[in-house]
Protein backbone atom coordinates (compact mmCIF):
# COMPACT_ATOMS: atom_id res chain seq x y z
CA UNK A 1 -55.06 -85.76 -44.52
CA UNK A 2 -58.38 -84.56 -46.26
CA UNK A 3 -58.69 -81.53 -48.49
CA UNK A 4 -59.85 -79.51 -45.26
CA UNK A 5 -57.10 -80.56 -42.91
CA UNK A 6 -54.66 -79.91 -46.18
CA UNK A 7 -55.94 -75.88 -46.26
CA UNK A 8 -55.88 -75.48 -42.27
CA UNK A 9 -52.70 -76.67 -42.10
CA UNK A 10 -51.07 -74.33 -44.74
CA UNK A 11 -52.92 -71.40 -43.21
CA UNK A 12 -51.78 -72.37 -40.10
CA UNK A 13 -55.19 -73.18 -38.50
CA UNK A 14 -56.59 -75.88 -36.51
CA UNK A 15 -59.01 -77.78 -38.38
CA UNK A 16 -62.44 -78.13 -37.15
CA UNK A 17 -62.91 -80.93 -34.80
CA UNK A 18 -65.56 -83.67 -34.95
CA UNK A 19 -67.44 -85.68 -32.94
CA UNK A 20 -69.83 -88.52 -34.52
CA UNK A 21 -72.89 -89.64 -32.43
CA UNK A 22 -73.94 -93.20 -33.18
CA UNK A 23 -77.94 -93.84 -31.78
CA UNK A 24 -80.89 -96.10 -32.35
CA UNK A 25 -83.49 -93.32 -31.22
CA UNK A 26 -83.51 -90.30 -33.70
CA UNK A 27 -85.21 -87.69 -34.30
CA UNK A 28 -85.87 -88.00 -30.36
CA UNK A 29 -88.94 -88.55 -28.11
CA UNK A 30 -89.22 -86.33 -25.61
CA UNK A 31 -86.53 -87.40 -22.48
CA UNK A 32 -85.35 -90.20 -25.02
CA UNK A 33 -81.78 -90.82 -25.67
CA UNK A 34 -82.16 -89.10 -28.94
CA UNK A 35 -83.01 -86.10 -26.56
CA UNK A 36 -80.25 -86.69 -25.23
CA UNK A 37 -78.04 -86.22 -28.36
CA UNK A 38 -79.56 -83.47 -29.40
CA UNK A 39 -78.54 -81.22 -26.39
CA UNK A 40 -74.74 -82.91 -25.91
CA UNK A 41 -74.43 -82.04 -29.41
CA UNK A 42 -75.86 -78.69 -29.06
CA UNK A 43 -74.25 -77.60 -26.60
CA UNK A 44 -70.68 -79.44 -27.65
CA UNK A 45 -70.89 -77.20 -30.58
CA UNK A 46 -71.83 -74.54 -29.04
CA UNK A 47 -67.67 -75.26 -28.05
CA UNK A 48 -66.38 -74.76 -31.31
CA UNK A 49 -66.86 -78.28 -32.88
CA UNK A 50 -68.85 -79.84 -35.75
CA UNK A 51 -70.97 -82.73 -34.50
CA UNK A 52 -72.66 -85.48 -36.73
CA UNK A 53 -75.59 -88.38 -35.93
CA UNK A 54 -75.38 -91.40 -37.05
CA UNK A 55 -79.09 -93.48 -36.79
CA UNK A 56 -80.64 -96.25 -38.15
CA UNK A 57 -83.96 -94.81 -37.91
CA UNK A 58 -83.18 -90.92 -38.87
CA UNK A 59 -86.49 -89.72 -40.65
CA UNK A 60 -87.14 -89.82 -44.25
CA UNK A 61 -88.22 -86.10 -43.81
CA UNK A 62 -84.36 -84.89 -41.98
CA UNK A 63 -82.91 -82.98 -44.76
CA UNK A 64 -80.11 -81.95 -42.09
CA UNK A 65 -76.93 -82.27 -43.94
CA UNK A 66 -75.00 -84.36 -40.50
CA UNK A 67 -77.76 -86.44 -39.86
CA UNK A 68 -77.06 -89.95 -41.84
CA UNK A 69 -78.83 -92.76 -42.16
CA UNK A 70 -77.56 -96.15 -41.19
CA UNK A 71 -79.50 -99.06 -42.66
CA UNK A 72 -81.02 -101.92 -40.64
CA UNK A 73 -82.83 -104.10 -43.18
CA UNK A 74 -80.03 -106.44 -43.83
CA UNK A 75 -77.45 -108.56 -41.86
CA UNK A 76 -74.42 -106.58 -41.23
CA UNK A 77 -75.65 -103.35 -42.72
CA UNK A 78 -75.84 -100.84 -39.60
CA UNK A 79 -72.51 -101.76 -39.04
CA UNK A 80 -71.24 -101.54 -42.79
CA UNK A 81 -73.20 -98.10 -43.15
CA UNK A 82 -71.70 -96.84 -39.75
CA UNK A 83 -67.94 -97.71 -40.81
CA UNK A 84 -68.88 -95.69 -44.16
CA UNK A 85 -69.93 -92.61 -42.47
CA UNK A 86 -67.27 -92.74 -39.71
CA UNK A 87 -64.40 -92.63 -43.30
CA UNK A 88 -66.57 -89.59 -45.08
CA UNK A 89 -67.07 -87.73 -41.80
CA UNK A 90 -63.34 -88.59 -40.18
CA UNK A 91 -64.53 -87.39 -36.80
CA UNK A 92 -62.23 -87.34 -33.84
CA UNK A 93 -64.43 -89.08 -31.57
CA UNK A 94 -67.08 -91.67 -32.69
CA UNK A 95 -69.92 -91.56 -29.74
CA UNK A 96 -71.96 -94.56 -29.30
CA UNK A 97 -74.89 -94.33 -27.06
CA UNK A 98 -76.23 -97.50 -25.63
CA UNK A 99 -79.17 -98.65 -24.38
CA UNK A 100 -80.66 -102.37 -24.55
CA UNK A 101 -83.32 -102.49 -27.32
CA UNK A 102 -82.01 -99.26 -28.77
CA UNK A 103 -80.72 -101.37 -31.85
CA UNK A 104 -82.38 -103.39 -34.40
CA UNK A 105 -79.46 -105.86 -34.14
CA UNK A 106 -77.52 -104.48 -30.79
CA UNK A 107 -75.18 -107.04 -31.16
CA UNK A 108 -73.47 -105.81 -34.90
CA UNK A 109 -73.12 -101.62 -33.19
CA UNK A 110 -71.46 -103.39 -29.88
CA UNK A 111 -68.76 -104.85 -32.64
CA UNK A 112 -67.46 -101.18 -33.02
CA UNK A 113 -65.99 -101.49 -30.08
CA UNK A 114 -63.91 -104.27 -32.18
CA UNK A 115 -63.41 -102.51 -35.75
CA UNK A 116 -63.06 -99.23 -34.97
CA UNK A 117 -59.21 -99.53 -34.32
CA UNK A 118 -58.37 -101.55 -37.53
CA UNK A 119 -61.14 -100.34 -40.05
CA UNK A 120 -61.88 -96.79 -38.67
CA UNK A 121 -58.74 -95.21 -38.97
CA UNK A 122 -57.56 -92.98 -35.49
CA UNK A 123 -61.16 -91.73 -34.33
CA UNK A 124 -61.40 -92.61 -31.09
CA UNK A 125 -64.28 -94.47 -29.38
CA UNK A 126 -66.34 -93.42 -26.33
CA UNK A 127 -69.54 -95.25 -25.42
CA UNK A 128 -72.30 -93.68 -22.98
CA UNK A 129 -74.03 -96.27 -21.09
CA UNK A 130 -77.71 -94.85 -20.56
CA UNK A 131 -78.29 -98.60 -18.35
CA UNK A 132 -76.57 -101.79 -18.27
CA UNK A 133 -79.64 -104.02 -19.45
CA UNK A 134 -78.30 -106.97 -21.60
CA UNK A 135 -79.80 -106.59 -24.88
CA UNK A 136 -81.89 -109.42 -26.90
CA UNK A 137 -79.29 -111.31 -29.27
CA UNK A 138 -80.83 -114.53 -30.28
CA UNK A 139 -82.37 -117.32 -28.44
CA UNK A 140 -80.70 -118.62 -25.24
CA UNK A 141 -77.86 -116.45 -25.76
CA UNK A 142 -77.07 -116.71 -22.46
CA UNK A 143 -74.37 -115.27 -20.59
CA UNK A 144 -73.21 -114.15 -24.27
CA UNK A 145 -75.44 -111.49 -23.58
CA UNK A 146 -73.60 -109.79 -20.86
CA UNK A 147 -70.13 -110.52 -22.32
CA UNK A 148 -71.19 -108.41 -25.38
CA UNK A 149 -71.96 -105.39 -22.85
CA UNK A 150 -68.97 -105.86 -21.08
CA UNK A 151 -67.06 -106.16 -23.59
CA UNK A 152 -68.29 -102.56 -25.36
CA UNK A 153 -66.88 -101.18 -21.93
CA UNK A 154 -63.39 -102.71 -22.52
CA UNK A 155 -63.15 -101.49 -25.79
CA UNK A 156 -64.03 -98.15 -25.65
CA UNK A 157 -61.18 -95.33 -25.38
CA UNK A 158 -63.99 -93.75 -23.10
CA UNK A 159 -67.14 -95.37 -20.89
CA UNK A 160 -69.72 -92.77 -19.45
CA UNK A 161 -72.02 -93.76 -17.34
CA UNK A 162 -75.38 -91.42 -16.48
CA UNK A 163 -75.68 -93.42 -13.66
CA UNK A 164 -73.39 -94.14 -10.92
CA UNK A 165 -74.84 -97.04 -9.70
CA UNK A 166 -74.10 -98.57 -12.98
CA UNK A 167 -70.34 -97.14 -13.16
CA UNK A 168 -69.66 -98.77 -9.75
CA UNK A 169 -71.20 -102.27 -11.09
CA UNK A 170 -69.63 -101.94 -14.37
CA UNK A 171 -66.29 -101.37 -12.54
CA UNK A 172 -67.08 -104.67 -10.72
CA UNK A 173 -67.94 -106.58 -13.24
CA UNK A 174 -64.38 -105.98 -15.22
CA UNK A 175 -65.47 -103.33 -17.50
CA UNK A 176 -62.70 -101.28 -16.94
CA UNK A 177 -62.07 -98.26 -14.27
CA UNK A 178 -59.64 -96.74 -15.70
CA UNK A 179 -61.69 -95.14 -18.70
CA UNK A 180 -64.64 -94.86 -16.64
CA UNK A 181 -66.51 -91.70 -16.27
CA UNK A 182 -69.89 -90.65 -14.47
CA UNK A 183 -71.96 -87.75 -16.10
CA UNK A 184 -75.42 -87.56 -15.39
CA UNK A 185 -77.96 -86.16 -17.87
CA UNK A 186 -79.11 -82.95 -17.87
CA UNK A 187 -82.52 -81.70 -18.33
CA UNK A 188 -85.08 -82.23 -21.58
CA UNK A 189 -87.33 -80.12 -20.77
CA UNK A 190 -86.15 -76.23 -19.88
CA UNK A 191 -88.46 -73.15 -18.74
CA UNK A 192 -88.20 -70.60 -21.77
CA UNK A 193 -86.96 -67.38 -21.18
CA UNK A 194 -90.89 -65.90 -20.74
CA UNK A 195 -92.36 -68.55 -18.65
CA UNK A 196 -93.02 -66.17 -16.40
CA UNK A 197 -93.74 -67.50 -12.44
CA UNK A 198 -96.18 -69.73 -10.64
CA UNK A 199 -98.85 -67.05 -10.43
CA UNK A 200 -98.27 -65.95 -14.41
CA UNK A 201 -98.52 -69.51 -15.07
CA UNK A 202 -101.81 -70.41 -13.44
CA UNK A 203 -103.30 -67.54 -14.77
CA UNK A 204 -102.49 -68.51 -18.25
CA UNK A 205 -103.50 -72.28 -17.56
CA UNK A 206 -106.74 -70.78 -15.95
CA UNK A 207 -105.86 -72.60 -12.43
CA UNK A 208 -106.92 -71.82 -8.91
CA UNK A 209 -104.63 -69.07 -7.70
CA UNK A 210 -104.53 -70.30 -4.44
CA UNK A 211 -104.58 -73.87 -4.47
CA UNK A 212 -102.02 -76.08 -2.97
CA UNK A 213 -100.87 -78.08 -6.39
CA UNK A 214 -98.46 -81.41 -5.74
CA UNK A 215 -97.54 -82.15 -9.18
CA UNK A 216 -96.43 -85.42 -11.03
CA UNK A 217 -94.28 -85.37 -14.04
CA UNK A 218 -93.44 -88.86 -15.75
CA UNK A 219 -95.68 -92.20 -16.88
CA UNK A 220 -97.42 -93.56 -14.47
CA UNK A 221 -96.00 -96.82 -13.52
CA UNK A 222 -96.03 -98.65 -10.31
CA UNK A 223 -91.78 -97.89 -9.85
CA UNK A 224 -92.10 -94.24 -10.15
CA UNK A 225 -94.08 -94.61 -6.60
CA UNK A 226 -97.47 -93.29 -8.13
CA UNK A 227 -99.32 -95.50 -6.08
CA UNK A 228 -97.03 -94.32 -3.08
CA UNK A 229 -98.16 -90.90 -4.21
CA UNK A 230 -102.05 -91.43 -4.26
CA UNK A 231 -102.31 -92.76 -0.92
CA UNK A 232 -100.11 -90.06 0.58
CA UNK A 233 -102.83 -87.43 -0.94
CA UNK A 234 -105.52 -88.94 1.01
CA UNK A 235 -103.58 -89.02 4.45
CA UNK A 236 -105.43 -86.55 6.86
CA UNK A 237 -102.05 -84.34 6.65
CA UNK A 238 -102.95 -83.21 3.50
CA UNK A 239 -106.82 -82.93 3.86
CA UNK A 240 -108.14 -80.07 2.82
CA UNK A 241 -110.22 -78.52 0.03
CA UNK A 242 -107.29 -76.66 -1.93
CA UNK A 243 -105.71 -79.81 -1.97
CA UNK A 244 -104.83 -80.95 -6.02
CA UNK A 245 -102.49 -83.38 -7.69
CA UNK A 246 -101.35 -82.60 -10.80
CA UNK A 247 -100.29 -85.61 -13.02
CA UNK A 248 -98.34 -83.76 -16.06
CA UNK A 249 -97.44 -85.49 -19.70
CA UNK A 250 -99.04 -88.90 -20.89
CA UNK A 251 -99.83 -92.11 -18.68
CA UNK A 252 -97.57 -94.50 -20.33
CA UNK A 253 -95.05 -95.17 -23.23
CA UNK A 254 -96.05 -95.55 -26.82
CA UNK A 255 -97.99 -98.88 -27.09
CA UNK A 256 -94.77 -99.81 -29.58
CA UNK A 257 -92.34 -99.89 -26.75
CA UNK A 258 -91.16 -103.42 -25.73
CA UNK A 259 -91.60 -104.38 -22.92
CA UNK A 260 -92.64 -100.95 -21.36
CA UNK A 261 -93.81 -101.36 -17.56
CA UNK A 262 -97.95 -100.35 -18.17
CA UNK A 263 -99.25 -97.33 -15.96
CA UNK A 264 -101.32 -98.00 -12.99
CA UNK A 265 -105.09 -98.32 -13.17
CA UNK A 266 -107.49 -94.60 -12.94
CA UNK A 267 -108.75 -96.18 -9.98
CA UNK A 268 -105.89 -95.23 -8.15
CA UNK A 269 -106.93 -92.30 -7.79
CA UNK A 270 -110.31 -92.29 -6.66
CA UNK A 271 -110.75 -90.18 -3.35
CA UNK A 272 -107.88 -87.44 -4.80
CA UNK A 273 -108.75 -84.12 -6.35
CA UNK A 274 -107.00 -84.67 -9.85
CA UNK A 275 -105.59 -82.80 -12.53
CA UNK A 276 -104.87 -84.66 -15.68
CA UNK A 277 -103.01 -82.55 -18.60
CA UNK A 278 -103.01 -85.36 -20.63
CA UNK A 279 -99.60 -85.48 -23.26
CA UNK A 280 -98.42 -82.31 -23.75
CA UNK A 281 -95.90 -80.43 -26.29
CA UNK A 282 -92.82 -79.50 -23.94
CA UNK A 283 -93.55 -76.14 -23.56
CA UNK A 284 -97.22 -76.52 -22.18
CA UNK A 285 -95.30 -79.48 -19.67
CA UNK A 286 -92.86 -76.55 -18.77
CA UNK A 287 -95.70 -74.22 -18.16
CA UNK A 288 -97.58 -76.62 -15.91
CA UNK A 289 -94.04 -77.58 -13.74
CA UNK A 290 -94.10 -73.93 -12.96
CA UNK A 291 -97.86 -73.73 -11.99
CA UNK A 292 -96.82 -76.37 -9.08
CA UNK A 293 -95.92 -75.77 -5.55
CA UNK A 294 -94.13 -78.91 -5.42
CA UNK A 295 -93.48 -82.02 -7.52
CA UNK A 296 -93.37 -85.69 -6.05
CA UNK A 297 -91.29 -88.23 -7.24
CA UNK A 298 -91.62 -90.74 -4.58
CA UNK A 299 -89.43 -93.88 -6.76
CA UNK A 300 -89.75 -97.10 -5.58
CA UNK A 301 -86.30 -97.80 -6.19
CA UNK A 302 -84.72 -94.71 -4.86
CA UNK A 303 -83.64 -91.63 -6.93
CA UNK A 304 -81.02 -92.15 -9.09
CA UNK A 305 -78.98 -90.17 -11.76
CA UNK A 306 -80.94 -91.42 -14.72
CA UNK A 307 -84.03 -89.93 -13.35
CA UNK A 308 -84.63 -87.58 -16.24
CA UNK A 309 -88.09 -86.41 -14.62
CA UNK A 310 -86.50 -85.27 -11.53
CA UNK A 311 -83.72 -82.97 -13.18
CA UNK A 312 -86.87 -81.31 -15.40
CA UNK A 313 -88.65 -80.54 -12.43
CA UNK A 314 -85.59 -79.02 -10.72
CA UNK A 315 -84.53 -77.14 -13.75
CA UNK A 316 -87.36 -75.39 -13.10
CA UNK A 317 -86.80 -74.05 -9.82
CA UNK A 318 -89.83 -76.06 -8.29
CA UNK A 319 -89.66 -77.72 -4.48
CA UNK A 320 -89.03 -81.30 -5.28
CA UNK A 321 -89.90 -84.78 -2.86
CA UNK A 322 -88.17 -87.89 -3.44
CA UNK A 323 -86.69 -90.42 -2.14
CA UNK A 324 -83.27 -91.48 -0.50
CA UNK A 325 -80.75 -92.93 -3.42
CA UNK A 326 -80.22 -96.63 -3.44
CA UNK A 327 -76.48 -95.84 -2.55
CA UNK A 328 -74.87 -92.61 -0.64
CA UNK A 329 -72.87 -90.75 -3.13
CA UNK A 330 -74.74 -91.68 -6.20
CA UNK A 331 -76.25 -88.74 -6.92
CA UNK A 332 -74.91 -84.81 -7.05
CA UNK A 333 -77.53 -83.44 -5.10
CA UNK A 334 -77.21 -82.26 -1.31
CA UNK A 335 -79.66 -83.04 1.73
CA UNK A 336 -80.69 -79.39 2.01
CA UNK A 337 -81.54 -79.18 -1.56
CA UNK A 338 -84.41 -81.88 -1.78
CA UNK A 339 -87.31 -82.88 1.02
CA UNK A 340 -85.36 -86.79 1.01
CA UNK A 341 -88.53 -89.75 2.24
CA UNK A 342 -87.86 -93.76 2.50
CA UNK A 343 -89.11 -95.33 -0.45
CA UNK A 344 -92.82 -96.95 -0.32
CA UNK A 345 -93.27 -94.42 2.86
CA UNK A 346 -97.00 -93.16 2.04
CA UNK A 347 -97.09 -91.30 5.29
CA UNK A 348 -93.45 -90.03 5.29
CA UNK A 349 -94.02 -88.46 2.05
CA UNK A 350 -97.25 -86.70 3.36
CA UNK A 351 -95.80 -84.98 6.19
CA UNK A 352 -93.12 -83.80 3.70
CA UNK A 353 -95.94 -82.55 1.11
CA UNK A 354 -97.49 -80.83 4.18
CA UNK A 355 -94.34 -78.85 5.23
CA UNK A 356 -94.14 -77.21 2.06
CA UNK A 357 -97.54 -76.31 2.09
CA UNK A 358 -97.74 -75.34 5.75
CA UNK A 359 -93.97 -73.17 5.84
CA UNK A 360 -93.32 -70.77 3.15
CA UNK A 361 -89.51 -70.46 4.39
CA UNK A 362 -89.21 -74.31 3.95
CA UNK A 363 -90.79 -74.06 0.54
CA UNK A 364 -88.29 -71.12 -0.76
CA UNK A 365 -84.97 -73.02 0.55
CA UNK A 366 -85.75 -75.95 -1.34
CA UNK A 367 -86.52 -73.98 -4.36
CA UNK A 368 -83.18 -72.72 -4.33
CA UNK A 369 -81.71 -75.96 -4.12
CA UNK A 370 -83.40 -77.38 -6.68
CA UNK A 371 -82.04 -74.08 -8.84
CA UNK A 372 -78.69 -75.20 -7.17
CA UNK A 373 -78.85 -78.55 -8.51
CA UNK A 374 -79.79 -77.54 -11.89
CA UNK A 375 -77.33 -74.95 -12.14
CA UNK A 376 -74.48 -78.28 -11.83
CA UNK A 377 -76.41 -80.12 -14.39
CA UNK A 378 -76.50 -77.69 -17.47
CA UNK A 379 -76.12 -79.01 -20.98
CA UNK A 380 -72.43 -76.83 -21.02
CA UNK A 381 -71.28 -78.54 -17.99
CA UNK A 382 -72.28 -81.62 -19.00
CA UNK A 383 -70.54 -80.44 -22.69
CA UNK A 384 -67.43 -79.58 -20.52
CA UNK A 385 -67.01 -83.17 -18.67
CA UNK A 386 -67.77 -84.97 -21.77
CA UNK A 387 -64.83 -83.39 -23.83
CA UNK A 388 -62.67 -83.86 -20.83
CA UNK A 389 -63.63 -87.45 -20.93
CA UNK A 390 -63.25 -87.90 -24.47
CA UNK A 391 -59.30 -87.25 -23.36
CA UNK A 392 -58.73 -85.57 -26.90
CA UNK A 393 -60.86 -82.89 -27.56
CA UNK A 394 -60.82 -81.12 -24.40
């Protein structure tokens, strides 16, 4: 028992409780994983607890006294420097976040799921799966590849997946059911408390009052249905001088992003009365969410849990279009609460576009069922079902 425990426990007071993070993204990118982080751990102390990150690529700049570095230069040296902070810290929970690439070596932070129990003392191990991609080992690794990701499943005291999809093949695939838990993300990007409304916002963004605005918010790559989207603005149902789409944030990914899907060509649009904000700082993207009548997110592959574009737009109270999930039951939100179109469905999606515009009632019910939906994905719920997952702490 530590010093701390030693005092609580004479005074007859519970000792703080502590929950390590363990991440390859930190400080975060804007809808990153480190994003991610920042807001579970927010909002999980926010609870009462003390939370701590863990990083291999922490900033030389964070001074912040439970942010610690984790060194990737050398063979075995993530995982050495991890084990070290996991004995100074002693959290209760040790929370590794995965996601393929994440890692400079992936394969030494999936081994926690194997020293933890013998070298860790009793901190318990939960791993969020962000996707099930199998991360790059060596050459011709092989099937090795997806042992090592199923195996960080079996290990763990607790698996959360954002996406149920993924939860429902990991089950499958012998990860383990039992410890499996599905917890989508919650928003990155909130409305402050003085955004003001659609009106207020235009006005500060100098926009046409009156215009019908169809906004995008995300990179714009061939799978988010941007092309989809483009050719649904030119159908004769939405016609019409007042007629704008809004593309919000930057095109693409960092150029340093591996193997990042590359946005569309500007020639997509040709024929479509644009608006192009360029990258923005969040609270000028939160500003121009609210300016819109309705955002689009017309995804090739369905809409899914991980979708962090969609919960921003609906965590701003904003009519959203998207398209039907890949699987019924996959996500938490209800068939009244979203205009739902068949993915690829150019024409589909502009009737849909053209109902908002055309009946105000129509527009304010799915409004309130995007608030609906955002009001089930808060950072505190999501706090809530994680501690309950953890199986410890709750």
């Amino acid at each position: 028992m530590d010093r701390v425990a030693a005092l609580a426990a004479d005074a007859n007071v519970r000792p703080t409780r502590r929950v390590l993070f363990v991440t390859g993204e930190y400080p975060p990118r804007i809808g990153g994983v480190g994003d991610h982080v920042v807001r579970l751990a927010a909002a999980i102390e926010a609870r009462g607890l003390a939370c701590h990150v863990a990083t291999e690529s922490r900033s030389a700049k964070d001074l912040a006294a439970r942010v610690h570095s984790v060194g990737s230069g050398l063979p075995l040296q993530a995982i050495v420097d991890t084990l070290r902070t996991v004995r100074r810290v002693r959290p209760d929970v040790v929370h590794l976040h995965y996601q393929a690439g994440a890692f400079a070596r992936p394969g030494e932070m999936m081994g926690l799921a194997r020293l933890l129990p013998s070298l860790a003392g009793p901190s318990r191990l939960a791993v969020t799966f962000h996707d099930l991609h199998r991360p790059y080992l060596f050459p011709k690794a092989g099937r090795l590849r997806e042992g090592m990701v199923r195996s960080l499943g079996q290990g763990a005291d607790t698996a959360i997946y954002v996406d149920e999809v993924d939860r429902r093949q990991a089950v499958a695939q012998g990860y383990g059911e039992a410890n499996s838990h599905w917890i989508p993300a919650g928003p990155t990007i909130e409305p402050p408390a003085d955004s003001g409304d659609r009106r207020a916002a235009r006005a500060a963004l100098d926009l046409d009052p009156d215009a019908f605005m169809v906004g995008f918010f995300g990179f714009r790559q061939r799978s988010k249905g941007i092309e989809v989207l483009a050719h649904a603005m030119r159908r004769t149902e939405l016609a019409g001088p007042g007629m704008r789409l809004v593309l919000i944030g930057a095109a693409g990914p960092p150029t340093n992003v591996r193997r990042a899907e590359p946005p569309v060509p500007p020639g997509t649009f040709d024929g479509v009365c644009l608006v192009d904000t360029g990258e923005q700082r969040p609270e000028m993207i939160s500003r121009w969410l609210v300016a819109c009548d309705a955002i689009a997110l017309p995804f090739l592959d369905g809409l899914s849990a991980r979708r962090g574009s969609f919960m921003n737009a609906v965590a701003h109270g904003v009519p959203v279009v998207t398209t039907v999930p890949p699987v019924e039951g996959t996500v938490d939100v209800g068939v009244e609460e979203v205009a739902l179109v068949a993915p690829g469905d150019a024409a589909g999606l502009a009737v849909a576009l053209a109902e908002i515009r055309d009946d105000s009632a129509r527009r304010r019910r799915l409004a309130q069922g995007s608030r609906a939906i955002a009001a089930r994905h808060t950072w505190a719920e999501i706090a809530r079902r994680t501690l309950a997952a953890y199986g410890c702490l709750a």
